[in-house]
Protein backbone atom coordinates (compact mmCIF):
# COMPACT_ATOMS: atom_id res chain seq x y z
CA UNK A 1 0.00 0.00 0.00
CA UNK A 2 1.15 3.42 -0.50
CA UNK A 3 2.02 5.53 2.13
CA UNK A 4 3.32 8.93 0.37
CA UNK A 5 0.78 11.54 -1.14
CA UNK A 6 0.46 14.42 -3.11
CA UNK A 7 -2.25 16.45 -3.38
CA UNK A 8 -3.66 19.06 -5.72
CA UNK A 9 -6.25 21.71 -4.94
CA UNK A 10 -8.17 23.70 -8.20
CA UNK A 11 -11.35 24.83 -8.76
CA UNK A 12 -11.94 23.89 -12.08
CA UNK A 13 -11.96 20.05 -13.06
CA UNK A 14 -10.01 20.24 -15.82
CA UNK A 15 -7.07 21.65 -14.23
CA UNK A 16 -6.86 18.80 -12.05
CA UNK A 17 -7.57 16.34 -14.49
CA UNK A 18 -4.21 18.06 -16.48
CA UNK A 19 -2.26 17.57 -13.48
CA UNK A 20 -3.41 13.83 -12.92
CA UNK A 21 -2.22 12.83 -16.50
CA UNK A 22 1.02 14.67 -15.77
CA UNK A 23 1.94 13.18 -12.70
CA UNK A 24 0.77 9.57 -12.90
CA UNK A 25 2.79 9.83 -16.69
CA UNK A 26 5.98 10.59 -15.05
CA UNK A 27 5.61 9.29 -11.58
CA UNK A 28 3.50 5.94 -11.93
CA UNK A 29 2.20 4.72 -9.45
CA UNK A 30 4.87 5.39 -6.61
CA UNK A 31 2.54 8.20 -4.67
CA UNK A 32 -1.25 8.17 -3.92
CA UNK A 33 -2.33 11.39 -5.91
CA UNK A 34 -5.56 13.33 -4.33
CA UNK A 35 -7.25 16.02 -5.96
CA UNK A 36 -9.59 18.24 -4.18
CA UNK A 37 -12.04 21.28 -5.85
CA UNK A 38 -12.25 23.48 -3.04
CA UNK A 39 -9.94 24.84 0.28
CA UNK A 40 -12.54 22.90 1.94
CA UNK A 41 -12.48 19.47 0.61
CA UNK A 42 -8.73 19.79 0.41
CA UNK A 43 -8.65 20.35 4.42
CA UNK A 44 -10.98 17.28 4.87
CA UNK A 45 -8.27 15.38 2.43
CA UNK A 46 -5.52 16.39 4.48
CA UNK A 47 -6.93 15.03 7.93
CA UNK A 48 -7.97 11.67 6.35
CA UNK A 49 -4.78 10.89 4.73
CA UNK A 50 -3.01 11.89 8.41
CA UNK A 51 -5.44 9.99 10.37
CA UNK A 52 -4.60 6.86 8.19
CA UNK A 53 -0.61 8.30 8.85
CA UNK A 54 -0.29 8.90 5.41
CA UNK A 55 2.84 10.92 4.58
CA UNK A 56 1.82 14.10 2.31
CA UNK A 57 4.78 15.39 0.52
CA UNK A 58 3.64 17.62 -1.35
CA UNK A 59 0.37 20.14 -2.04
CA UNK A 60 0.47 21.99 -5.64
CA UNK A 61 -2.47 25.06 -5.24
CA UNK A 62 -3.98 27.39 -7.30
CA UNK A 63 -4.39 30.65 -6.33
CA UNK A 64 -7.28 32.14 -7.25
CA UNK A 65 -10.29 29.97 -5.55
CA UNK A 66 -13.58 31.30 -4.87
CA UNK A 67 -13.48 30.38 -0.60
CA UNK A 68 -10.05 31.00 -0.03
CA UNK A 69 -6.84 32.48 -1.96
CA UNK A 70 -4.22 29.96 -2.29
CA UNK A 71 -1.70 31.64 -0.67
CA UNK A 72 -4.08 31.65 2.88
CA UNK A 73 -4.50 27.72 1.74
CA UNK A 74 -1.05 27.52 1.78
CA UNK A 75 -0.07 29.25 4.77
CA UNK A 76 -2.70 27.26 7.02
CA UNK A 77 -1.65 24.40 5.64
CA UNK A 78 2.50 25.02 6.65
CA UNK A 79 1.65 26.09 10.19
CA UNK A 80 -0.28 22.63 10.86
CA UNK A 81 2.31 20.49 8.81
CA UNK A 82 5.17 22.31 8.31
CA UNK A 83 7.27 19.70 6.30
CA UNK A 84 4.82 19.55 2.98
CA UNK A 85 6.89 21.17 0.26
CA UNK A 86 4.41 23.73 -0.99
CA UNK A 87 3.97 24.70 -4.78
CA UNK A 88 1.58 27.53 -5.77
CA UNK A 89 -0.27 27.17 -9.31
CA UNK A 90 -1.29 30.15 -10.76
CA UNK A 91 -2.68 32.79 -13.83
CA UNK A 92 -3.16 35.18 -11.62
CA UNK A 93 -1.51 35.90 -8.21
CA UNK A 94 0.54 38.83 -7.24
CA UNK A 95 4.49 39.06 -6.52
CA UNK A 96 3.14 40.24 -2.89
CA UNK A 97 1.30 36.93 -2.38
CA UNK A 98 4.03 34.25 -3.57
CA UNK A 99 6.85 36.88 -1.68
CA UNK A 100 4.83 36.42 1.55
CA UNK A 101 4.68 32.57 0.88
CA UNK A 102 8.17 32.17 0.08
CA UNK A 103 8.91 33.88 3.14
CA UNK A 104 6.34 32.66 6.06
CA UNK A 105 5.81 29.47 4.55
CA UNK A 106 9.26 27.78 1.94
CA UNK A 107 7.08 28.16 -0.78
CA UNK A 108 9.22 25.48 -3.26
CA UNK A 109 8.14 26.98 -6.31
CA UNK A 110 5.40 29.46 -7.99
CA UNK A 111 4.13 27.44 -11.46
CA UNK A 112 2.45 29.54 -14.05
CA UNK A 113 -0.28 28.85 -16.07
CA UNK A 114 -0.33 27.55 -18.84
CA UNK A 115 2.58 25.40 -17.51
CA UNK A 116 4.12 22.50 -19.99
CA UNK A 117 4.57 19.05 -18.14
CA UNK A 118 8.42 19.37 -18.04
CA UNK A 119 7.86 22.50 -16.12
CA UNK A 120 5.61 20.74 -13.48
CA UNK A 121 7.85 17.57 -13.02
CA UNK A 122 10.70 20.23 -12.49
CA UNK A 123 8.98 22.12 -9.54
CA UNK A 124 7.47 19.02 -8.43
CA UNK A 125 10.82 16.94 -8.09
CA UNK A 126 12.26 20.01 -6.49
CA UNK A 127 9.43 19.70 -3.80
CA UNK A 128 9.81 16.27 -3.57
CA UNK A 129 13.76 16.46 -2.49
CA UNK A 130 13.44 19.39 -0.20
């Protein structure tokens, strides 16, 4: 069984869909991948997988969701588990956002969109070693 996740948090289906194909093309099957529409249902991800003592390695979040900005995602999410390697997906955000992530919360990387899949297996490896 695995015991090492990542998880990726967009609002819009095909997004995460993108990012599915992507990672389970270059990584196989050596992670449990979780995808989550909403802050929300990403939160409720998070405790289930550490209940069951999963080990979450990594979160990749947009930024602009209609609850909660990714950056505020992000930053809860570092003070409860500090050692997820954090990677902000974006079209949108602003240099002050991803500043105040790289410095309150070792934001690994800032992806833009439209990214290319070499581009997301960079940043994502990077997370993955930090």
């Amino acid at each position: 069984m695995l015991r090492q996740a990542i998880l990726c948090v967009d609002d819009e289906p095909i997004i995460l869909q993108s990012l599915r194909d992507q990672l389970e093309h270059h990584f196989g099957d050596q992670y449990l991948y979780e995808f989550a529409e909403s802050v929300d249902e990403a939160f409720e991800i998070l405790a289930e997988l550490h209940q069951i003592e999963f080990q979450i390695l990594l979160i990749v979040s947009d930024w602009l969701m209609p609850d909660m900005k990714g950056d505020e995602f992000l930053l809860q999410v570092h003070r409860r588990f500090p050692d997820i390697a954090l990677i902000m997906l974006t079209g949108q955000a602003d240099d002050t956002a991803i500043a105040r992530l790289q410095e309150s919360a070792r934001l690994t990387a800032c992806l833009r969109k439209p990214w290319t899949e070499q581009e997301l297996i960079r940043v994502v490896t990077l997370g993955l070693m930090s």
